[in-house]
Every structure is written in structure tokens, then in C-alpha cells.
Protein backbone atom coordinates (compact mmCIF):
# COMPACT_ATOMS: atom_id res chain seq x y z
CA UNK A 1 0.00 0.00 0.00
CA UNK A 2 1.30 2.86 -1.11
CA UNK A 3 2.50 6.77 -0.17
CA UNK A 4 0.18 9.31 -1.43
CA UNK A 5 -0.33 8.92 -5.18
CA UNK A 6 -0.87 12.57 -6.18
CA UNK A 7 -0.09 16.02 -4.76
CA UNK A 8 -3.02 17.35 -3.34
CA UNK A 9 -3.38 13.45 -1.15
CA UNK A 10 0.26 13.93 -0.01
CA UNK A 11 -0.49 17.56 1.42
CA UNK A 12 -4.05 15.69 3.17
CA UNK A 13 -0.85 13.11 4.76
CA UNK A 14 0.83 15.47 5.95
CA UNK A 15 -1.93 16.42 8.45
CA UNK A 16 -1.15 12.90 9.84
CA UNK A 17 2.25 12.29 11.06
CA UNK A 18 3.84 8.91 11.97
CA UNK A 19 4.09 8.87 16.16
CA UNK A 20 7.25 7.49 16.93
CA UNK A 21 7.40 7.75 20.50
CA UNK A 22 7.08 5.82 23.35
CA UNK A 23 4.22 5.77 25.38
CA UNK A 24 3.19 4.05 29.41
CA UNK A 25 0.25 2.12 29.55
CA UNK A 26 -2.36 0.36 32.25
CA UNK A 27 -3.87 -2.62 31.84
CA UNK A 28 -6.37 -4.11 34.16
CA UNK A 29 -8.26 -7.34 34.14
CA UNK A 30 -11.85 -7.22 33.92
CA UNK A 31 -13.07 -10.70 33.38
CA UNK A 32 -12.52 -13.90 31.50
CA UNK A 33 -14.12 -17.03 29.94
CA UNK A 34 -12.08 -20.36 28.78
CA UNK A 35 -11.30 -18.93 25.82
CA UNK A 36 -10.16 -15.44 25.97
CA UNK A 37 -9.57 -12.32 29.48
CA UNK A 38 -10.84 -8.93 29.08
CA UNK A 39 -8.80 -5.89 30.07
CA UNK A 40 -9.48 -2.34 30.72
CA UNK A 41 -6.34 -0.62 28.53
CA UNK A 42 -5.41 2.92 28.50
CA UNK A 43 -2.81 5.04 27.59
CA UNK A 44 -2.46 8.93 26.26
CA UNK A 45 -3.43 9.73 22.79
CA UNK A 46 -0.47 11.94 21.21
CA UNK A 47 -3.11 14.26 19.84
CA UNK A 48 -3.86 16.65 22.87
CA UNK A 49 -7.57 18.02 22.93
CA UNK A 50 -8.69 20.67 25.14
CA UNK A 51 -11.01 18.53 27.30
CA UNK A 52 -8.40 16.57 29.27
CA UNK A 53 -10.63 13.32 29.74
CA UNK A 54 -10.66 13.20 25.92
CA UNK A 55 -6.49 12.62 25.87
CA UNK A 56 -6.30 9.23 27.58
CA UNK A 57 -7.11 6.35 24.92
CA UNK A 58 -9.08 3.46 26.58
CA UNK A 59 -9.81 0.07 25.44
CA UNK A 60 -11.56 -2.93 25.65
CA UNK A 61 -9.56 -5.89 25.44
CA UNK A 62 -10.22 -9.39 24.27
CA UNK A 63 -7.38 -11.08 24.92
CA UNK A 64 -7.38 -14.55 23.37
CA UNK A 65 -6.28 -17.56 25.40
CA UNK A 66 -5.10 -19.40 22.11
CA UNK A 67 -1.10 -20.34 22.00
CA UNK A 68 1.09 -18.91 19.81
CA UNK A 69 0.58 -14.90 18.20
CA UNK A 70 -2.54 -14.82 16.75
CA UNK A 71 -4.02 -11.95 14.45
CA UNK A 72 -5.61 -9.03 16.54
CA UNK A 73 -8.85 -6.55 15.40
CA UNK A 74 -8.78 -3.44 16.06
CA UNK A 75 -13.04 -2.26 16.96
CA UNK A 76 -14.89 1.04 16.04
CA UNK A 77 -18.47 1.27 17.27
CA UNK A 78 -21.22 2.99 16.35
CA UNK A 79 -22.43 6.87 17.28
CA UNK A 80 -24.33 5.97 19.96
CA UNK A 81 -21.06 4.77 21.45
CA UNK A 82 -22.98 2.09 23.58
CA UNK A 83 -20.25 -0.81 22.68
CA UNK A 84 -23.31 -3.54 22.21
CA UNK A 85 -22.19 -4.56 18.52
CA UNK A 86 -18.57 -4.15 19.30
CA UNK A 87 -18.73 -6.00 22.62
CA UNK A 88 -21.18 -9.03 19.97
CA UNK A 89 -18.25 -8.49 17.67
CA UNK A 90 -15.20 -9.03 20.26
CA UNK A 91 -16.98 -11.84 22.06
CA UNK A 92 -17.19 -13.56 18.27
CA UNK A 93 -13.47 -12.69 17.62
CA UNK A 94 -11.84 -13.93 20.89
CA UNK A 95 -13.80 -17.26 20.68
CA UNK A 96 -12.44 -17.90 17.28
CA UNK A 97 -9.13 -17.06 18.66
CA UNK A 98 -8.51 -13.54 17.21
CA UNK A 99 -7.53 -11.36 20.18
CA UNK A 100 -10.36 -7.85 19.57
CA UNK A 101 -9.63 -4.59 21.12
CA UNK A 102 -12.28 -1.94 20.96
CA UNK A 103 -10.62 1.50 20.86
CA UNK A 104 -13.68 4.32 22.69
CA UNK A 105 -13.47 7.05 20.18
CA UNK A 106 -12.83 10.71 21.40
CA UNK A 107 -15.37 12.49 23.60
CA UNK A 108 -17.29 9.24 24.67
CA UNK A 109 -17.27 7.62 27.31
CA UNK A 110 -14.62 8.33 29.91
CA UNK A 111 -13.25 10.35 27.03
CA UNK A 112 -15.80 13.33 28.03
CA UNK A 113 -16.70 14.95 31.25
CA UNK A 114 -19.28 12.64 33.52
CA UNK A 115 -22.10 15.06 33.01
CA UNK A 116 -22.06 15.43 29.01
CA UNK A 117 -23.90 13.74 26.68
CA UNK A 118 -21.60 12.09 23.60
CA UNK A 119 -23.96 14.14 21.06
CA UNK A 120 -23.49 17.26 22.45
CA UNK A 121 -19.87 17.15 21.88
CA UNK A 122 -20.23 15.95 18.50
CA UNK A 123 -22.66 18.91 17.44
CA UNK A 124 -20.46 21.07 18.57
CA UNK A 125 -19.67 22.55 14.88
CA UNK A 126 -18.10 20.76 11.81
CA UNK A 127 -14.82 21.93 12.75
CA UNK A 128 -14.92 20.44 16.10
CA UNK A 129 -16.50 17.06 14.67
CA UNK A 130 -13.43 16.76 12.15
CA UNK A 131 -11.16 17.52 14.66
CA UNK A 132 -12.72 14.79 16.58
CA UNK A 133 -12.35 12.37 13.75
CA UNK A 134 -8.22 13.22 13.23
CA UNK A 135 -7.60 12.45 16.79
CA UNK A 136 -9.33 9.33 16.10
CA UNK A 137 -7.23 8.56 13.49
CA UNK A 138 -3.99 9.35 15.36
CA UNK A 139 -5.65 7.15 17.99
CA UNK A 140 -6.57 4.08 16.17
CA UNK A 141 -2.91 4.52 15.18
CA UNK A 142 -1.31 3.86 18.32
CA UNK A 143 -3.55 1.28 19.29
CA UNK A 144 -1.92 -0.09 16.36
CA UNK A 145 1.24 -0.10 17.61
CA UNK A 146 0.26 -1.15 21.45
CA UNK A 147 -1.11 -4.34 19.77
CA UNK A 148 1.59 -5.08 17.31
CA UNK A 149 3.76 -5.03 20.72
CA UNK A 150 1.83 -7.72 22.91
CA UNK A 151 3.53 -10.81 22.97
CA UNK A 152 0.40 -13.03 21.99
CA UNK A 153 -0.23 -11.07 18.44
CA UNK A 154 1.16 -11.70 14.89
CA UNK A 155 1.83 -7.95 14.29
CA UNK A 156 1.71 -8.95 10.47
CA UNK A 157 -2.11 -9.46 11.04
CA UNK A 158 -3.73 -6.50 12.72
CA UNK A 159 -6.84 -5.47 11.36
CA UNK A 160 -9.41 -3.15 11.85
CA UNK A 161 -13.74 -2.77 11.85
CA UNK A 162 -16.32 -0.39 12.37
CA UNK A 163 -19.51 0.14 12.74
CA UNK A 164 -21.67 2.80 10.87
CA UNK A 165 -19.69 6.15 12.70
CA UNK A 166 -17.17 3.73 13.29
CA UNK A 167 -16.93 2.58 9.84
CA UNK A 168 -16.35 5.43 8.17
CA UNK A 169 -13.61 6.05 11.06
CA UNK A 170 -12.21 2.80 9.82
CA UNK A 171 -11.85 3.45 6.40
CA UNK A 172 -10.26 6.79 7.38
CA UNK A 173 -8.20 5.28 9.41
CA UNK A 174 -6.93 2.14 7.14
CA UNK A 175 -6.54 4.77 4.51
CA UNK A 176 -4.28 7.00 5.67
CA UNK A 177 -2.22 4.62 7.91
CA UNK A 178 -1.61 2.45 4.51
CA UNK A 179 -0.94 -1.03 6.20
CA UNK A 180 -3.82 -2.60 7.57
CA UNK A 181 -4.10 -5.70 5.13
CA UNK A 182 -7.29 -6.69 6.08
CA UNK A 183 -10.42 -4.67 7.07
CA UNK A 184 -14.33 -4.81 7.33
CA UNK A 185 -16.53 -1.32 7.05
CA UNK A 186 -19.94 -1.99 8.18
CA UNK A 187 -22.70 0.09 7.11
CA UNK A 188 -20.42 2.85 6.43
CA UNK A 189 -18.98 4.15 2.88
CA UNK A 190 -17.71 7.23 1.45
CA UNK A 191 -18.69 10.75 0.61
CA UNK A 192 -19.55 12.63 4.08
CA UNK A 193 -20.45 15.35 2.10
CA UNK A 194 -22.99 13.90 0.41
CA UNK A 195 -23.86 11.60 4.04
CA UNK A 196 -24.22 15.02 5.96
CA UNK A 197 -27.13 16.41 3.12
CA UNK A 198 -29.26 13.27 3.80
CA UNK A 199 -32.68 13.87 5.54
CA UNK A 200 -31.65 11.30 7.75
CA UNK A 201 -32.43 12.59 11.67
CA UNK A 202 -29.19 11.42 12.85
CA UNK A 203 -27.77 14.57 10.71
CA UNK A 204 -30.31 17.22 11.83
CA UNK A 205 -28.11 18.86 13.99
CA UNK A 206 -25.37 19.12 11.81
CA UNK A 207 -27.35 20.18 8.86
CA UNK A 208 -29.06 22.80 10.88
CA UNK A 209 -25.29 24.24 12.43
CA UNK A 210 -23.96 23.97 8.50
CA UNK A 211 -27.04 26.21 7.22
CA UNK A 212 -26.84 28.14 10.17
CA UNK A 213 -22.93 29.03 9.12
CA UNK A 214 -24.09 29.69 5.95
CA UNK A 215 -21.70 26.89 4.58
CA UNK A 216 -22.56 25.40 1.33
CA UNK A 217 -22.04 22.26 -0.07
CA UNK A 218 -18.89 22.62 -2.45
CA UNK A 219 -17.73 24.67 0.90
CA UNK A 220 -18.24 21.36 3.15
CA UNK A 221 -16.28 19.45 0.64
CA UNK A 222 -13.38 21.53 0.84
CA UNK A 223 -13.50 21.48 4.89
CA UNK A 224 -14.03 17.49 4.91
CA UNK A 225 -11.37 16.90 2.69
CA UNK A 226 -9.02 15.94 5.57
CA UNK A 227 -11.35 13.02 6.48
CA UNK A 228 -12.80 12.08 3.55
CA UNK A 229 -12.17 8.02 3.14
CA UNK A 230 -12.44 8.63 -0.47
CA UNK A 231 -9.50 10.86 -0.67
CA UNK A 232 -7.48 7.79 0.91
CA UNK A 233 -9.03 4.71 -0.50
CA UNK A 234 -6.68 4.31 -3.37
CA UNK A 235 -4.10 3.67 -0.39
CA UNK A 236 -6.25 0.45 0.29
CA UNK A 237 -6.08 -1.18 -3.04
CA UNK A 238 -4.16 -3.69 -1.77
CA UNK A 239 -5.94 -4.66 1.36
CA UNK A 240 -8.37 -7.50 1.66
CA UNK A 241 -11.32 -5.39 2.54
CA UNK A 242 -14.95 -6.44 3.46
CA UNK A 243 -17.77 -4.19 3.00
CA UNK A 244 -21.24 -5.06 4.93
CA UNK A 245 -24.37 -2.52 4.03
CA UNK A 246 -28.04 -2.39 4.29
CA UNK A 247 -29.07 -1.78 0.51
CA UNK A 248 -32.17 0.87 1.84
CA UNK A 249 -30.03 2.65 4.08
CA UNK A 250 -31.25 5.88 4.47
CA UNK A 251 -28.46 7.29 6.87
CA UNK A 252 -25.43 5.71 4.86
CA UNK A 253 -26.60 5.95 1.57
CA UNK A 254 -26.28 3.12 -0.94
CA UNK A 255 -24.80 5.37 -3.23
CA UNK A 256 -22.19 6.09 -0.71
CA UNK A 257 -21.55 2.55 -0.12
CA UNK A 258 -20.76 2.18 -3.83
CA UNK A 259 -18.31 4.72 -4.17
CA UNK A 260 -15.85 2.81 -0.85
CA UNK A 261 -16.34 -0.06 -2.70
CA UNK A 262 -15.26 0.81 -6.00
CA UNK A 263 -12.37 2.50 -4.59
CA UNK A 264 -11.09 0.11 -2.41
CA UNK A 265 -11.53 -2.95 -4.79
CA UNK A 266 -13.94 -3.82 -1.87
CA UNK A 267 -16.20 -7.49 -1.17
CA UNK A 268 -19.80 -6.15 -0.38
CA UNK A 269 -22.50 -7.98 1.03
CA UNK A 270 -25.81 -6.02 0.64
CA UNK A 271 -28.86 -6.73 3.07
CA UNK A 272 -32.49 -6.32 1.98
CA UNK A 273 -32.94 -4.10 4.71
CA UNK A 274 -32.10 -0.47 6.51
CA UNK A 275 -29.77 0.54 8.77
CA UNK A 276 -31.39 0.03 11.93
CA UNK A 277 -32.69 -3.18 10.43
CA UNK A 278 -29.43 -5.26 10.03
CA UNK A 279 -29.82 -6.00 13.81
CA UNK A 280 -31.86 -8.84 12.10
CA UNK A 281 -29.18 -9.97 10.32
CA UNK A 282 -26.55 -9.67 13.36
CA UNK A 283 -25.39 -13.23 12.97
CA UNK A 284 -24.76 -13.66 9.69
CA UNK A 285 -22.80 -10.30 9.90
CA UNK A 286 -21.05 -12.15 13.31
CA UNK A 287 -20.25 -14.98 10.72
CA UNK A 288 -18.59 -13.48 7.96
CA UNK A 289 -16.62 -10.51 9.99
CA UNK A 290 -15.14 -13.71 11.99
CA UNK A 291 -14.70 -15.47 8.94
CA UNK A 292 -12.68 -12.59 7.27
CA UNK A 293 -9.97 -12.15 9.99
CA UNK A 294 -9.68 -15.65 10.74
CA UNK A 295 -5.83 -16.96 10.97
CA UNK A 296 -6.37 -18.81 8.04
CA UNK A 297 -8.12 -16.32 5.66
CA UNK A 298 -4.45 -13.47 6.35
């Protein structure tokens, strides 16, 4: 996977520099079954915010009991940042023997103050919300590198998944880092611009902030440009990527879907129903996510 392939991507790079250094970490058992222990991880995120909760990275995880180094996924969930598909996802993983660690994105969970609500942070203004994606980019990065140093994972087969928010987070983040060789976007695609026009509720606040700014739409382009997966994808071509979308998404746009796949040379497995409807379809999803980062399939 390649360095940036044309000018303008190379200046977009450069907004993400490689983090070299070394960092201190905590990790704390939480629980365990026969085939895998759960840890509480944290350590500080290199990008520093201006809400100090939001600079400590903290994970979830699934360490599997397996012998030998075994691949590792790296987990993105979903806006509403309760962890239920991730925690489905992890559970699946570590039983199958692929250690999962679920990275909390910036400004949830113990990444905000006690008494805010994760959506207030993230209507904060579209400069705020693409800040919020770099860091998570810079984040998901060394989480990277904490896995690749455990002494229980292949480092040559870290991977990484997300889930709708998460997703798109994922491709992002696979993009611009360049060596993820295998990766799964679920119900997420490319496009924001296009994702942040929908009617779709889950953008009303956003829409309404944009309008308010007097920001039009060639305007937003220019200002998502930074974390646009489509302005990285090409950097995926040769990644094994997987691709699961509802085909009457309303929030994530078919459309949008399209244009990830394309550019990634993606697998996509479409669902005859909408976004909040693949819930229905949460084990065969289980199934083929496992399926994909299986030791066997690297």
C-alpha cells in the first residue's frame, strides 16, 4: 500500500504524522471465559484536545487464550457509542481465537466529562467534529502499535472494523495509515459530504449548524477533505477489505456505499434491509466478519 499517489493526497498526509514515540500504559483485568480475558487498557493519545478526559485512549480488550501470536482486530463502534455490537463483535473474535480490542473514540465515554452527553460534543460545529475524527485517526494509530507489541499477536495481522460512525472512522483510518491488510466497514462508505445532506435525523443537527454558518455544499467538501475516506481509499487497493451494508439505508446511503467499494476494490454484502434493520441480520454479519480475519483467511 502505497504513499500518497498525487499532490493534493500527499499535502491531506501530511496532516497525519507517523508517532514514533514511546508511550506508558495500564492494563487491568476485567473478566474472562475459557477462551479469551478482558482488560481495561489505557494510555495517552499523542493528539492533545482541550477537554483533558478526551487525551487518555481506553480500550476494551479481548485477549485470546489461544497459544502462539494470533491476528488481533482493532473495533470502532457505532455513534451511539454504547459498545453492544462491538462488545457481539469481540466476544465472536476472541472465541475464534482472534484477540479484539475496541478503541472508545474521542469524547465518549470516559473520554468526556461525567455530566455530558456524547452528542453534544459531536454537534459542537463541523470543525470540532473533524477535529474529533483526526484524533481518532492518530488514535486508532497507536492502538496499532500497542497491539503489534503484545507478545500473543502476529503484528503482520492486525486489522481493523467499524460500525456505521465507526466505519467510516475505519476506512479513514486504514486509509491513511496504509498497512492494515485486512479490514471490514460496516454500514459505512464514502462521501460525508454527500452523508451530511441526507434527511436522515441522525444529521439534523449538523445540517441545521452547516445552514446556520451559511456553509454550502462545495464549501463542506473543501473542509471534509481531511477526512474524507475517499480521498485515501486508493491507499487500500491492496488490502483485503470487506464491506457489509443495508441496501435501503437511508443514513449511509447506498450510493455512498458504492463509491468505498469501488475505490477500495472492496467485497460487499448487501442486506435487503435499513440501517437500523441489520440487527436482524446480526449473525450472519457475526459470521462473515469472523470469517474474514480468521488466521487462516491473512
Amino acid at each position: 500500500m502505497a504513499a500518497g499517489s498525487s499532490e493534493d493526497q500527499r499535502k491531506l498526509l501530511a496532516g497525519y504524522k507517523d508517532d514514533n514515540s514511546g508511550f506508558s500504559y495500564r492494563m487491568t483485568e476485567q473478566g474472562a471465559t475459557d477462551l479469551y480475558t478482558i482488560y481495561e487498557v489505557s494510555f495517552p493519545s499523542s493528539f492533545i484536545s482541550t477537554v483533558d478526559e478526551n487525551n487518555t485512549i481506553y480500550c476494551e480488550y479481548y485477549k485470546s487464550k489461544t497459544q502462539g501470536r494470533r491476528p488481533a482486530v482493532i473495533l470502532l463502534d457505532i455513534m451511539v457509542g454504547s459498545k453492544i455490537i462491538s462488545r457481539i463483535l469481540a466476544n465472536g473474535l476472541a472465541n475464534e481465537g482472534i484477540s479484539a480490542c475496541i478503541m472508545t473514540l474521542p469524547y465518549y465515554d470516559k473520554r468526556k466529562p461525567a455530566d455530558v452527553d456524547e452528542r453534544v460534543f459531536m454537534d459542537q460545529g463541523i470543525n470540532f467534529f473533524t477535529d474529533a475524527v483526526r484524533q481518532a485517526v492518530v488514535d486508532v494509530r497507536r492502538t496499532a502499535r500497542w497491539l503489534a507489541a503484545q507478545d500473543t499477536v502476529d503484528s503482520d495481522k492486525i486489522g481493523i472494523c467499524g460500525t456505521s460512525l465507526g466505519g467510516f472512522v475505519a476506512a479513514l483510518s486504514a486509509g491513511i495509515d496504509g498497512r492494515f491488510k485486512r479490514a471490514s466497514f460496516i454500514l459505512a462508505g464514502g462521501d460525508l459530504t454527500e452523508v451530511l445532506s441526507t434527511e436522515a435525523r441522525e444529521v439534523r443537527r449538523i445540517k441545521e449548524g452547516l445552514a446556520q454558518s451559511g456553509i454550502q455544499k462545495q464549501q463542506l467538501r473543501e473542509i471534509l477533505s481531511g477526512i474524507e475516506p475517499l480521498n485515501f481509499s486508493d491507499r487500500l487497493r491492496g488490502a483485503a477489505i470487506l464491506m457489509i451494508n443495508a441496501a435501503d439505508d437511508t443514513i449511509v446511503p447506498a450510493g455512498c456505499a458504492k463509491k468505498l467499494a469501488e475505490s477500495t476494490a472492496a467485497r460487499v454484502e448487501w442486506y435487503p434491509t435499513d440501517h437500523y434493520g441489520m440487527v436482524k441480520y446480526l449473525i450472519p454479519v457475526l459470521n462473515q466478519v469472523c470469517d474474514h480475519f480468521k488466521a487462516q483467511s491473512w
